[in-house]
PDB file of N, CA and C in Angstrom:
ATOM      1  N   UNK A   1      17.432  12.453 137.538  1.00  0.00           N
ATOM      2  CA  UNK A   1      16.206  12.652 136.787  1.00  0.00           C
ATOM      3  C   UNK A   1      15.301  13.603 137.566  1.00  0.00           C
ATOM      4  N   UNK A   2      14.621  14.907 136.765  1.00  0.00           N
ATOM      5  CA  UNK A   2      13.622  15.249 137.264  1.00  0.00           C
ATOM      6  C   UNK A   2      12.367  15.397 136.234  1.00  0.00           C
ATOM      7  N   UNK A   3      11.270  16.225 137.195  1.00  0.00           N
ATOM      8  CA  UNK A   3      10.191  16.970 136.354  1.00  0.00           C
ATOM      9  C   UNK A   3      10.273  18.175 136.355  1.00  0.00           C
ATOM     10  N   UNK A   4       9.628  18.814 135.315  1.00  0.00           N
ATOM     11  CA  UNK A   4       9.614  20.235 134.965  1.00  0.00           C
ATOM     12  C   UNK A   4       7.859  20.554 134.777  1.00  0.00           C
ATOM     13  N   UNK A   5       7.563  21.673 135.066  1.00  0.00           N
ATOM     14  CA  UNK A   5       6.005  21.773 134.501  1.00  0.00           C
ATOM     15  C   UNK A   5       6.007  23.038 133.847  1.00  0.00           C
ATOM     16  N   UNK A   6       5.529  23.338 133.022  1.00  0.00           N
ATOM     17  CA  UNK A   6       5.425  24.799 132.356  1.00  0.00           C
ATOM     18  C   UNK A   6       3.630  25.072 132.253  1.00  0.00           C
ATOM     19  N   UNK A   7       2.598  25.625 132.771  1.00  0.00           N
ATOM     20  CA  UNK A   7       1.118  25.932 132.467  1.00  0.00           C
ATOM     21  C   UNK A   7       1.328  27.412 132.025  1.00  0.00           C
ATOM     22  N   UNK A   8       0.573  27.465 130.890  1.00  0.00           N
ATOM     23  CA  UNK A   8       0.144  28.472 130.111  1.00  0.00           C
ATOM     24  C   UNK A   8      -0.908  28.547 129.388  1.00  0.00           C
ATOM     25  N   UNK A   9      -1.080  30.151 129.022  1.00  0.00           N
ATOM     26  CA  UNK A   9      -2.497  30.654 127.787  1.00  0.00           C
ATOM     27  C   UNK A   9      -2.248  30.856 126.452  1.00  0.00           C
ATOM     28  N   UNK A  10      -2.222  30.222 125.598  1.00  0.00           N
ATOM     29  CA  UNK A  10      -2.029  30.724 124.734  1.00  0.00           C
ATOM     30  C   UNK A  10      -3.121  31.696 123.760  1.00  0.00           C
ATOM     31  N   UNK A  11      -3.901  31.706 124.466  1.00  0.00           N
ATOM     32  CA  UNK A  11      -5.425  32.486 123.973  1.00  0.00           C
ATOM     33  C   UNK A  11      -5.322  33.855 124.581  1.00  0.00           C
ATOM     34  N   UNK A  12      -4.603  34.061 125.561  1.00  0.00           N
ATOM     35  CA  UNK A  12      -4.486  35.351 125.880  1.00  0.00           C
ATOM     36  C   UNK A  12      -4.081  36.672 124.927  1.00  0.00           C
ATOM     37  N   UNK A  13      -5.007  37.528 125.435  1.00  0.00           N
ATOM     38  CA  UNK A  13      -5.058  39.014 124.115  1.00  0.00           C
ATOM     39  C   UNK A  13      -3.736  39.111 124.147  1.00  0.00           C
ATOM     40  N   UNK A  14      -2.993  39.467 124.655  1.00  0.00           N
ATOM     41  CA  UNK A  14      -1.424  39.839 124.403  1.00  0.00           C
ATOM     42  C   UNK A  14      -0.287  38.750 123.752  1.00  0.00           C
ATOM     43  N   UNK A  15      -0.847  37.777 123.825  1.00  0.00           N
ATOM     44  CA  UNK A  15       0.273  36.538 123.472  1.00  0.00           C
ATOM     45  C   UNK A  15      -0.169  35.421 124.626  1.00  0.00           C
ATOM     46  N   UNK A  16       0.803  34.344 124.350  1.00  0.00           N
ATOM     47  CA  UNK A  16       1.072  33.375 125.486  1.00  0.00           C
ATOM     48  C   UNK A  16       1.007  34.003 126.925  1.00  0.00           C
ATOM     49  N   UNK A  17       0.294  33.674 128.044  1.00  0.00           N
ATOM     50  CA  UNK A  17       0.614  34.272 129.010  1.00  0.00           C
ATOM     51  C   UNK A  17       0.982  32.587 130.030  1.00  0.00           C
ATOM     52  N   UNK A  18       1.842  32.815 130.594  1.00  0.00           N
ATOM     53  CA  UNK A  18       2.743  32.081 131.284  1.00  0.00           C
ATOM     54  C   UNK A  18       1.959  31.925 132.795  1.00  0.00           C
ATOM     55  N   UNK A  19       1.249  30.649 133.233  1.00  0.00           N
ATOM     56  CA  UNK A  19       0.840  31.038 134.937  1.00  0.00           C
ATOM     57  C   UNK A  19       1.734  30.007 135.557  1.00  0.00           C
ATOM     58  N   UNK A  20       2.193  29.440 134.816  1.00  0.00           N
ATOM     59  CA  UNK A  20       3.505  28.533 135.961  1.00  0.00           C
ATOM     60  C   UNK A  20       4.681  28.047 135.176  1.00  0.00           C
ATOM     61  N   UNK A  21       6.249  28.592 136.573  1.00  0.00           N
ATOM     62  CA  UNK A  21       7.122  27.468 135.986  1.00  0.00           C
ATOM     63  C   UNK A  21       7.273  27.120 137.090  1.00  0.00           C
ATOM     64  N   UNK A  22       7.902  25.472 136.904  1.00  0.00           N
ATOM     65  CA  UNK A  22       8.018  24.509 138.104  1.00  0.00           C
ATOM     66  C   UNK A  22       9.286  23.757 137.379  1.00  0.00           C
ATOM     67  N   UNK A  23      10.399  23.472 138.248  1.00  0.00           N
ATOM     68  CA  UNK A  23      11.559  22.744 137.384  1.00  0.00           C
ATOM     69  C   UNK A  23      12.201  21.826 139.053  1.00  0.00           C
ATOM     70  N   UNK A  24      12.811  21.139 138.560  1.00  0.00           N
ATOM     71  CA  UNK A  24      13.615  20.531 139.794  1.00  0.00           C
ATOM     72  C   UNK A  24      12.866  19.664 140.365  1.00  0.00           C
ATOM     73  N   UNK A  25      11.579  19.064 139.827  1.00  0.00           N
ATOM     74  CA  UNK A  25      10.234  18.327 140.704  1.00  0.00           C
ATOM     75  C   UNK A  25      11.444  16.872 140.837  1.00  0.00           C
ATOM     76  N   UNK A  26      11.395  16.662 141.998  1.00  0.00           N
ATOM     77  CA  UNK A  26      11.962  15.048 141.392  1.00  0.00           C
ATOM     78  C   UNK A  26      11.189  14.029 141.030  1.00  0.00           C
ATOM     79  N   UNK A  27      12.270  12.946 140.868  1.00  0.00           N
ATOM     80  CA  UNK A  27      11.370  11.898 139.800  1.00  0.00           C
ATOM     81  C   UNK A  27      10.528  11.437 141.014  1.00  0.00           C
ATOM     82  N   UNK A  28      10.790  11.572 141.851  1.00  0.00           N
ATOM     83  CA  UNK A  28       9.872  10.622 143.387  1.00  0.00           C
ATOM     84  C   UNK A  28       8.705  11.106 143.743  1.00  0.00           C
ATOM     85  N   UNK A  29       8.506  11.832 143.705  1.00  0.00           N
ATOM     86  CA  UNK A  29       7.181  12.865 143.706  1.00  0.00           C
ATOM     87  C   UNK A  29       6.106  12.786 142.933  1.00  0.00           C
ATOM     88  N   UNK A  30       4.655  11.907 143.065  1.00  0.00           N
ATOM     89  CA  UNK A  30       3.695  11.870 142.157  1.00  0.00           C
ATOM     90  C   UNK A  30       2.709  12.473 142.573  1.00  0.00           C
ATOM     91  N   UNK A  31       2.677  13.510 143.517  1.00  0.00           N
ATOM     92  CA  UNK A  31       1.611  14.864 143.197  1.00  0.00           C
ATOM     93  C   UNK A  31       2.269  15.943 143.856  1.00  0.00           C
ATOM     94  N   UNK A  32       1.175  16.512 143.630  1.00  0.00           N
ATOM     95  CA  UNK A  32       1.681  18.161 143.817  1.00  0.00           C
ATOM     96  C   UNK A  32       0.564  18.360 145.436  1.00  0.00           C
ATOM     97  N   UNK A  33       1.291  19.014 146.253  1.00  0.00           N
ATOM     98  CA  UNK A  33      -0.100  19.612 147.315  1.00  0.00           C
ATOM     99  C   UNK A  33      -0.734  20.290 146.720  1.00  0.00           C
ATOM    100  N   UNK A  34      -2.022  20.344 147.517  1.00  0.00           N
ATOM    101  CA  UNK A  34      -3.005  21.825 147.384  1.00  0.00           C
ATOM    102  C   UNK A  34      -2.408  23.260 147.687  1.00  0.00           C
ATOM    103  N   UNK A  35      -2.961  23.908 146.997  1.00  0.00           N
ATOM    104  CA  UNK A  35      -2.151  25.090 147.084  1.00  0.00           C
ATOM    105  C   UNK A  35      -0.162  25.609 147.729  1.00  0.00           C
ATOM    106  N   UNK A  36      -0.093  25.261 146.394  1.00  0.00           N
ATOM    107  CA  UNK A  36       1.657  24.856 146.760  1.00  0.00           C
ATOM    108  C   UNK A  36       1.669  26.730 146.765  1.00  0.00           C
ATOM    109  N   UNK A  37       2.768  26.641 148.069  1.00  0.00           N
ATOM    110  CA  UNK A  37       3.086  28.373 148.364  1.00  0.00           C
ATOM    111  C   UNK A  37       3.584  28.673 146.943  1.00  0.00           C
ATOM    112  N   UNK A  38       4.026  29.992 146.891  1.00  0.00           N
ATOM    113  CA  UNK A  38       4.257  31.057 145.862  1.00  0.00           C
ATOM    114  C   UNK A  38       5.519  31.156 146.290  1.00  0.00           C
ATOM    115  N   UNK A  39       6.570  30.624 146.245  1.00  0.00           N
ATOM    116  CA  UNK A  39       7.849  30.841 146.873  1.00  0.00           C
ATOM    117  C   UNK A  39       9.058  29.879 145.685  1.00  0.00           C
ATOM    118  N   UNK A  40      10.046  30.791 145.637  1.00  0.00           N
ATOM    119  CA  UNK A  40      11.777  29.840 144.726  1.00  0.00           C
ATOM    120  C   UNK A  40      11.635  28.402 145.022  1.00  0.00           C
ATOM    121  N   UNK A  41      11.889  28.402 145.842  1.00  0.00           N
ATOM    122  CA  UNK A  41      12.368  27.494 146.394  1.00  0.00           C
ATOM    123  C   UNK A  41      10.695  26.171 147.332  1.00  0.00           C
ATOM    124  N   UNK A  42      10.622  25.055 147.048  1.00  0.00           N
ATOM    125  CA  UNK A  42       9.693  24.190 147.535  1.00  0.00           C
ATOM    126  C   UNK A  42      10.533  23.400 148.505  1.00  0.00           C
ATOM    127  N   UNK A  43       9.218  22.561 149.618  1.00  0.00           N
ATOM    128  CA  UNK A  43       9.887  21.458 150.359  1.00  0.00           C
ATOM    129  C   UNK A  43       8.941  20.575 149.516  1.00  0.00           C
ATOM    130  N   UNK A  44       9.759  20.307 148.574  1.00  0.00           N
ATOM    131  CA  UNK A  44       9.525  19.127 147.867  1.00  0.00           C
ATOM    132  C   UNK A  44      10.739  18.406 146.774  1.00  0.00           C
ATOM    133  N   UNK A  45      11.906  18.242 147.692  1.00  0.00           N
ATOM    134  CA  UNK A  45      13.418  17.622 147.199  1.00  0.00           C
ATOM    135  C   UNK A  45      14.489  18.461 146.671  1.00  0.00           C
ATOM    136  N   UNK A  46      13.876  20.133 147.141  1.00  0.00           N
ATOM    137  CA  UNK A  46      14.511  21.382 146.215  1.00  0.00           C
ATOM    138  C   UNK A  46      14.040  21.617 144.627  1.00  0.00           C
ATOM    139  N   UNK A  47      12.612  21.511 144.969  1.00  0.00           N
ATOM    140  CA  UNK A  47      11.761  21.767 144.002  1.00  0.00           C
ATOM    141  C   UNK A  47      11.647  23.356 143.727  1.00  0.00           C
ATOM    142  N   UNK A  48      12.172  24.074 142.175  1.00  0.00           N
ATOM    143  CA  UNK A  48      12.064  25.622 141.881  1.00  0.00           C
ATOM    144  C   UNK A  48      11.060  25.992 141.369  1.00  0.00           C
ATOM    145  N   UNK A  49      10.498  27.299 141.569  1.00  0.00           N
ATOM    146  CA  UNK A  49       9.369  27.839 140.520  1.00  0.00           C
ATOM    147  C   UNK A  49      10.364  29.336 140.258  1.00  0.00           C
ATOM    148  N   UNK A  50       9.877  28.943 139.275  1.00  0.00           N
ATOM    149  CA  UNK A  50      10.448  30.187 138.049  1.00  0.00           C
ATOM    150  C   UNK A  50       9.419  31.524 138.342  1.00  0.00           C
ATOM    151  N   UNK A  51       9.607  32.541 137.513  1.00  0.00           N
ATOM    152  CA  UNK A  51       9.112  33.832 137.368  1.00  0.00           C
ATOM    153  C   UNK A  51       7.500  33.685 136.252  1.00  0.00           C
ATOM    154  N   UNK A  52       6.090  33.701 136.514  1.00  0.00           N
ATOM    155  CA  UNK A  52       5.325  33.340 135.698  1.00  0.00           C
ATOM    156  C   UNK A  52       4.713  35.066 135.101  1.00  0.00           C
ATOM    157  N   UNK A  53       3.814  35.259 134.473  1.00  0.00           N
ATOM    158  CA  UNK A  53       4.024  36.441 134.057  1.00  0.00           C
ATOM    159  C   UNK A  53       2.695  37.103 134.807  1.00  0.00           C
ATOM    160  N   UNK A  54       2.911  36.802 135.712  1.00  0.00           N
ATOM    161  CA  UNK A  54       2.276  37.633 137.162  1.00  0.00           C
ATOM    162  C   UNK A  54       3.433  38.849 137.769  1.00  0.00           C
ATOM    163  N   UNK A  55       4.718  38.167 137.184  1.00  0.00           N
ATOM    164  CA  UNK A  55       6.092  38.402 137.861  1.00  0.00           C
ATOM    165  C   UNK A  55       5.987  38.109 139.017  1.00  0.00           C
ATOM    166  N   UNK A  56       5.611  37.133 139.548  1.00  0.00           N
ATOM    167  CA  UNK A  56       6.182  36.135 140.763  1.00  0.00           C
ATOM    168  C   UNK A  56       6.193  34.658 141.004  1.00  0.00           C
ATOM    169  N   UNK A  57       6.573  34.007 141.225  1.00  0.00           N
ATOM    170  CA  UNK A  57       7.073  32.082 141.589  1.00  0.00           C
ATOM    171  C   UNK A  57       5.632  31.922 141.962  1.00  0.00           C
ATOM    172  N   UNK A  58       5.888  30.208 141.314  1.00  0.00           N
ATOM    173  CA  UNK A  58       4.361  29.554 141.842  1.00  0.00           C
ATOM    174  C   UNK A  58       3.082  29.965 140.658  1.00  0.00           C
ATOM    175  N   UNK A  59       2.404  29.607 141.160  1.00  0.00           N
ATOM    176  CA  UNK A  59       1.684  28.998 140.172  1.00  0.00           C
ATOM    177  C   UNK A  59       0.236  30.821 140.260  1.00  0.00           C
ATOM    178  N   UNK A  60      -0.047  30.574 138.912  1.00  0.00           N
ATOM    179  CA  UNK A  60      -0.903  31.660 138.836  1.00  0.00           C
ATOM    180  C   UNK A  60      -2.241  31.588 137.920  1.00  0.00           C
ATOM    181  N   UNK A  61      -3.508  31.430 138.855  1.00  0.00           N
ATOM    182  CA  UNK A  61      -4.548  30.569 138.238  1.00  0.00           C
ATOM    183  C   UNK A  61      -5.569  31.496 137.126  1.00  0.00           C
ATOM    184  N   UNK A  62      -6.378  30.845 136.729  1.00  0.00           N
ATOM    185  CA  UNK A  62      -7.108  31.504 135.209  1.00  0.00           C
ATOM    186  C   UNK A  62      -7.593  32.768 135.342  1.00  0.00           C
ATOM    187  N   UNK A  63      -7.390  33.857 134.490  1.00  0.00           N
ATOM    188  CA  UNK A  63      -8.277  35.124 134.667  1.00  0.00           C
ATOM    189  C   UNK A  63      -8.464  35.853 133.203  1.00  0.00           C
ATOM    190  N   UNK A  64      -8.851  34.974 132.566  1.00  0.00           N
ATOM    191  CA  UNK A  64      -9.482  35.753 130.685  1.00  0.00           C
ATOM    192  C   UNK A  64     -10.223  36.269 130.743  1.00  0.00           C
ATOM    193  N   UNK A  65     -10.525  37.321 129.864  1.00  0.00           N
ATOM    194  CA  UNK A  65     -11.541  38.365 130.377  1.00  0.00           C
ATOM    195  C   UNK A  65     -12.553  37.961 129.597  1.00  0.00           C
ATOM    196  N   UNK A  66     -13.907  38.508 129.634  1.00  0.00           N
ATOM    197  CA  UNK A  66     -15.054  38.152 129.469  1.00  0.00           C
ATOM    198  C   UNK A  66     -15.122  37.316 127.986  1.00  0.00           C
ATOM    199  N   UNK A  67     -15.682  36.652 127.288  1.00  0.00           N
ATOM    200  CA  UNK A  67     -15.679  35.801 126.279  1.00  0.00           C
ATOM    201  C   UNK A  67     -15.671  34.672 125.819  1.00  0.00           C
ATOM    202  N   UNK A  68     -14.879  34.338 125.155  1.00  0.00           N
ATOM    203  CA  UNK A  68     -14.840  32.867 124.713  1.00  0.00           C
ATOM    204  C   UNK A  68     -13.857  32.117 125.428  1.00  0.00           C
ATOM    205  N   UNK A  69     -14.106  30.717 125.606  1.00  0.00           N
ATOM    206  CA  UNK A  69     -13.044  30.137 126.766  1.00  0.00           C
ATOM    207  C   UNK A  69     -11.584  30.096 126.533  1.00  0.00           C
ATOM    208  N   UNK A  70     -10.891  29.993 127.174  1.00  0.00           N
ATOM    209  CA  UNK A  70      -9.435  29.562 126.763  1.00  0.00           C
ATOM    210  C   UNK A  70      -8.865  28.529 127.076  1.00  0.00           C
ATOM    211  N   UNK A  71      -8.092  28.084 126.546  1.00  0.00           N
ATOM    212  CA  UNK A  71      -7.080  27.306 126.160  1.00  0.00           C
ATOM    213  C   UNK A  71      -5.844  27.176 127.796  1.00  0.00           C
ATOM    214  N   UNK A  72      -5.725  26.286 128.807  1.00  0.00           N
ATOM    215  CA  UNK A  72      -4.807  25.992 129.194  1.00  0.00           C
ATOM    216  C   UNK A  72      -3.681  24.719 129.299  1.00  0.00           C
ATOM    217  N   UNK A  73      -2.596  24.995 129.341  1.00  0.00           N
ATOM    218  CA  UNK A  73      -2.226  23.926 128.987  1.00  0.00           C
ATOM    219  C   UNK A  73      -1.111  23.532 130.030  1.00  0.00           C
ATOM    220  N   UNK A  74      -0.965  22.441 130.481  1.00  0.00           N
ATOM    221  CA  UNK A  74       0.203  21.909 131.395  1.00  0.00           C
ATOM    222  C   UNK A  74       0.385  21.034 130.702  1.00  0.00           C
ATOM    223  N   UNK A  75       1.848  21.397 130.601  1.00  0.00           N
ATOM    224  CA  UNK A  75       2.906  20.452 130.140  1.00  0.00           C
ATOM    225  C   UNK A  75       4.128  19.901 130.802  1.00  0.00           C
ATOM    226  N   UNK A  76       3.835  18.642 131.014  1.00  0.00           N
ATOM    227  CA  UNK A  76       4.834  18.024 132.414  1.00  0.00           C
ATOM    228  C   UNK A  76       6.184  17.388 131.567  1.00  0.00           C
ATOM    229  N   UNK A  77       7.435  17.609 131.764  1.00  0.00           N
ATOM    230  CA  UNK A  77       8.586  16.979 131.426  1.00  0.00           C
ATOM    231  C   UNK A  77       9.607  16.061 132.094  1.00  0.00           C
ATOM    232  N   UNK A  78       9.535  15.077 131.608  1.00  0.00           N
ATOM    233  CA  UNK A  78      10.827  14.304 132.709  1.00  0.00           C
ATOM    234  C   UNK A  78      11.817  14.283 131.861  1.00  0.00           C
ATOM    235  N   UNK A  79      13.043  14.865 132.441  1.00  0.00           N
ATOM    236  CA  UNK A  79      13.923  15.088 132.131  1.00  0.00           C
ATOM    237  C   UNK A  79      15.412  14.312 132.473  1.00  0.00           C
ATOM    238  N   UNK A  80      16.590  14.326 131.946  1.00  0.00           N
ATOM    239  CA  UNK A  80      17.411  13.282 132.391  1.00  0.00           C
ATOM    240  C   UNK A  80      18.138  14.095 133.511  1.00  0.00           C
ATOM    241  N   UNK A  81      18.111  15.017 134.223  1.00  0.00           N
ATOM    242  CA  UNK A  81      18.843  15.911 134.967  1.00  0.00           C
ATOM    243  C   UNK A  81      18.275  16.940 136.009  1.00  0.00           C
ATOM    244  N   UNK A  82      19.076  17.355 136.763  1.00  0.00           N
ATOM    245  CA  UNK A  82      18.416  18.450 137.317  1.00  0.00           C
ATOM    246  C   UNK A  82      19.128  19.658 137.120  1.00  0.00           C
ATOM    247  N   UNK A  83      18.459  20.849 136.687  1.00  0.00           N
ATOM    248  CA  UNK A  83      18.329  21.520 135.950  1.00  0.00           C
ATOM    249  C   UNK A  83      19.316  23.110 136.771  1.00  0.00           C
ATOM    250  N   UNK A  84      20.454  23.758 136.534  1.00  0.00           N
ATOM    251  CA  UNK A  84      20.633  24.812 136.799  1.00  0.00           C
ATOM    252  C   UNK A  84      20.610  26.051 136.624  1.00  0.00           C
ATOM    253  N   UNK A  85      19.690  26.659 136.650  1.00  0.00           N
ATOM    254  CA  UNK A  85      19.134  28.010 136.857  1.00  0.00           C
ATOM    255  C   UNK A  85      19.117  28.969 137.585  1.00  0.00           C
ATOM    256  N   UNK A  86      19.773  30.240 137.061  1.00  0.00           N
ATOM    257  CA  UNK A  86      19.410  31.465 138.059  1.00  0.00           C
ATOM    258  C   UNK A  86      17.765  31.484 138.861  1.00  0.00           C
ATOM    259  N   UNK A  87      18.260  32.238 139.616  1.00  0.00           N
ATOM    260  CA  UNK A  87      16.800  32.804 140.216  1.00  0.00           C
ATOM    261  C   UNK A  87      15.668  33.496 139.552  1.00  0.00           C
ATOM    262  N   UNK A  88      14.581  33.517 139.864  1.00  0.00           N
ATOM    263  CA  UNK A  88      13.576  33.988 138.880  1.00  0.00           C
ATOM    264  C   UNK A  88      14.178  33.645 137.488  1.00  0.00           C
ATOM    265  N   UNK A  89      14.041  32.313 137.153  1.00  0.00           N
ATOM    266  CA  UNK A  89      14.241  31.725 135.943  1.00  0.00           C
ATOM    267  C   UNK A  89      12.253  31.965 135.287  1.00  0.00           C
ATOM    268  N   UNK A  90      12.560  32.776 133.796  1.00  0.00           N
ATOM    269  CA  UNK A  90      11.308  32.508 133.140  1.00  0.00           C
ATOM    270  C   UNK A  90      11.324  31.444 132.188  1.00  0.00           C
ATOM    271  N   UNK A  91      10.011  31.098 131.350  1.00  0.00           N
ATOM    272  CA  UNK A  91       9.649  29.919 130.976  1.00  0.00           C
ATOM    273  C   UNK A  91      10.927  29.903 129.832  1.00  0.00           C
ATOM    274  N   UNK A  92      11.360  30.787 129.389  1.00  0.00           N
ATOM    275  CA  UNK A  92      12.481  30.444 128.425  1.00  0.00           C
ATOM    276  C   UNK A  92      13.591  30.144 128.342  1.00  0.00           C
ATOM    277  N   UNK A  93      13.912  30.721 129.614  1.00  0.00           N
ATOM    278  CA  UNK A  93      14.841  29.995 130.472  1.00  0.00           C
ATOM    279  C   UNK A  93      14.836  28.577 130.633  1.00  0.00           C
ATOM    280  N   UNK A  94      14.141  27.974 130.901  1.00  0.00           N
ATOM    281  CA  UNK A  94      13.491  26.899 131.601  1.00  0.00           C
ATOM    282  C   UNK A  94      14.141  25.895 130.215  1.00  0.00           C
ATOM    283  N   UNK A  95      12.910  26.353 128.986  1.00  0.00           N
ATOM    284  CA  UNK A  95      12.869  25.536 127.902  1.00  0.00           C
ATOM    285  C   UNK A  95      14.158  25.546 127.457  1.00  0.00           C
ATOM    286  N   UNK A  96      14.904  26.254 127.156  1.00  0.00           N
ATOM    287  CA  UNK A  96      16.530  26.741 126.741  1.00  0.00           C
ATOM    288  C   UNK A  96      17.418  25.755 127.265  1.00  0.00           C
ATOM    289  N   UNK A  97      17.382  25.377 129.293  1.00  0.00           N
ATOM    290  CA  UNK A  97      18.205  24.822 129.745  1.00  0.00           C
ATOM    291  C   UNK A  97      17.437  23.122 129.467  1.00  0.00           C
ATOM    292  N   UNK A  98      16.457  23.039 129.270  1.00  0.00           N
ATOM    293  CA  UNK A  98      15.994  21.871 128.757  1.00  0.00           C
ATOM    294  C   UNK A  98      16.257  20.850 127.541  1.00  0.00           C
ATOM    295  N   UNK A  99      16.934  21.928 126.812  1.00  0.00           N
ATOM    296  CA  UNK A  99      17.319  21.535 125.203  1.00  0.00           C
ATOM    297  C   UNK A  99      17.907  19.906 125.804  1.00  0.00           C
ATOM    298  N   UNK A 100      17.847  19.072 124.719  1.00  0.00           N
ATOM    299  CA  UNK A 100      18.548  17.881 124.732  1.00  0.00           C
ATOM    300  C   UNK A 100      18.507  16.865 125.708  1.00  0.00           C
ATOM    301  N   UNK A 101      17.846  17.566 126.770  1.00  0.00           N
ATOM    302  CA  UNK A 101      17.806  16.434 128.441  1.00  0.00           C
ATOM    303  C   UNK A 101      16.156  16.126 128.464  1.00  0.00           C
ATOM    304  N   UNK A 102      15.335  16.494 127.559  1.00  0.00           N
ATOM    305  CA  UNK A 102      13.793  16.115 127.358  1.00  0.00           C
ATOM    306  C   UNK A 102      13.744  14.224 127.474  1.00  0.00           C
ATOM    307  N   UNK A 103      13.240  13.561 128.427  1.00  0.00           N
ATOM    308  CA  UNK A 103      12.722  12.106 127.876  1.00  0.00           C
ATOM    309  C   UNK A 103      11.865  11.815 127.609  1.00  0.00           C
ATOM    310  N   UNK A 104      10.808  12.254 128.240  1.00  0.00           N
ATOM    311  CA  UNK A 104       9.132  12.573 128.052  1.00  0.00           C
ATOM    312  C   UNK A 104       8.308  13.534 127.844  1.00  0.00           C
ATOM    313  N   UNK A 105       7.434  13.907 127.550  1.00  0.00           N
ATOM    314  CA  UNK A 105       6.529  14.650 127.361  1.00  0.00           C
ATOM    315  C   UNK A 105       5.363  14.463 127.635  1.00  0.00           C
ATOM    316  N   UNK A 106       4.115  15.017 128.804  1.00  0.00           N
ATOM    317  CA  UNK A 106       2.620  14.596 128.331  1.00  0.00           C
ATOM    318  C   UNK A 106       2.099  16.147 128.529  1.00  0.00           C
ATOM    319  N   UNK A 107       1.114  16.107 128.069  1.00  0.00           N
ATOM    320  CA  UNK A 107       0.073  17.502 128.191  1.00  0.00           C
ATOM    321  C   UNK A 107      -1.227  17.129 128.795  1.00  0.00           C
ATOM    322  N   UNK A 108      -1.635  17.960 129.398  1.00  0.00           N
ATOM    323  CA  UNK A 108      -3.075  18.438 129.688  1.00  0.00           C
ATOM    324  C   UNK A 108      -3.622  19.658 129.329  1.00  0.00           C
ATOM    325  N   UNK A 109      -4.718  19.787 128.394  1.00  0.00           N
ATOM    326  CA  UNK A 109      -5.503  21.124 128.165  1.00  0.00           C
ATOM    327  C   UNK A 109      -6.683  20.948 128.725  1.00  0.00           C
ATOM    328  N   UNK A 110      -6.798  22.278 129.576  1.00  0.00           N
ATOM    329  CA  UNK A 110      -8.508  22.315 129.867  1.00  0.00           C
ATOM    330  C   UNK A 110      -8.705  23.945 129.804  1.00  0.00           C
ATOM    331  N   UNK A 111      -9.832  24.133 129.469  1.00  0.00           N
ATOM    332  CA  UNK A 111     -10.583  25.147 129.349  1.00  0.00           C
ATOM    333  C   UNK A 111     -11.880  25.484 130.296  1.00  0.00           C
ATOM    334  N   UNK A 112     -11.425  27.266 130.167  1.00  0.00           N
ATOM    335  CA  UNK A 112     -12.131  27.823 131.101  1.00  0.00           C
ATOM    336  C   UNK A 112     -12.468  29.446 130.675  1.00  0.00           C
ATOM    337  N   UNK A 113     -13.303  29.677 130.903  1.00  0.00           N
ATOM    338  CA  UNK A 113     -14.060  31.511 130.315  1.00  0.00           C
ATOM    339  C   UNK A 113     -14.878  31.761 131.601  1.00  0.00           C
ATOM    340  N   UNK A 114     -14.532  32.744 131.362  1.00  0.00           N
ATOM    341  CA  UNK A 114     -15.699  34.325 132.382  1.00  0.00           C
ATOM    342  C   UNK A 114     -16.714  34.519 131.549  1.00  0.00           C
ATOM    343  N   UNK A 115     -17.937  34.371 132.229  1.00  0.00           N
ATOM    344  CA  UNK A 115     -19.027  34.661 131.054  1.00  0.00           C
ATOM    345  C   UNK A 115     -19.789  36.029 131.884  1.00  0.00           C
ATOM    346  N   UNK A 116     -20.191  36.713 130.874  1.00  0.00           N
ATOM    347  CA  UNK A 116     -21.465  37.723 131.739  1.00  0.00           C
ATOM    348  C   UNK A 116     -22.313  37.874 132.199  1.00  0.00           C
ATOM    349  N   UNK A 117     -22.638  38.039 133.170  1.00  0.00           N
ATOM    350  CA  UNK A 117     -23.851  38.201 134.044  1.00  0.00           C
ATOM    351  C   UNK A 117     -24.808  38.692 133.752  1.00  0.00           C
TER     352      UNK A 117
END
């Protein structure tokens, strides 16, 4: 059994923009450190981060441009397996090798905007 995390925008001008994949979390693990490095590979049971659309691993925090707030969303999965993936796996990747091994699901949305000075 593991966890998976996928955080994204879906308010972003271009589409969905992707700031984290996280796959391989194990089930033993009930938090995350502060500022988890930007790196494939975690010391956290062979914990992976995927490719976010920064184009690099690890996690990539809010930056909407001036306006109305947006929409983020983490979505945590426990899954019946651990998960095999190429390197720089993106979020579709992720969801693809996920098909059918989903047991849970929860979400968190919070919101956040740049306002003008």
């Amino acid at each position: 059994m593991s966890f998976a995390l996928i955080a994204d925008d879906p308010d972003a001008p271009a589409g969905t923009w992707v700031h984290w994949v996280l796959y391989n979390l194990p089930a033993t693990v009930a938090e995350l450190p502060e500022n988890v490095a930007q790196v494939e590979t975690l010391d956290l049971g062979g914990a992976r981060q995927g490719r976010n659309d920064f184009h690099r691993p690890g996690y990539g925090g809010p930056c909407p441009p001036h306006g109305p707030a947006h929409r983020y969303f983490f979505k945590l999965y426990a899954l019946d397996v651990t998960l095999q993936l190429r390197s720089a796996a993106q979020k579709k990747d992720l969801e693809a090798a996920m098909q059918g091994h989903t047991l849970a699901m929860a979400q968190l949305v919070g919101t956040y905007a740049r306002r003008k000075r």
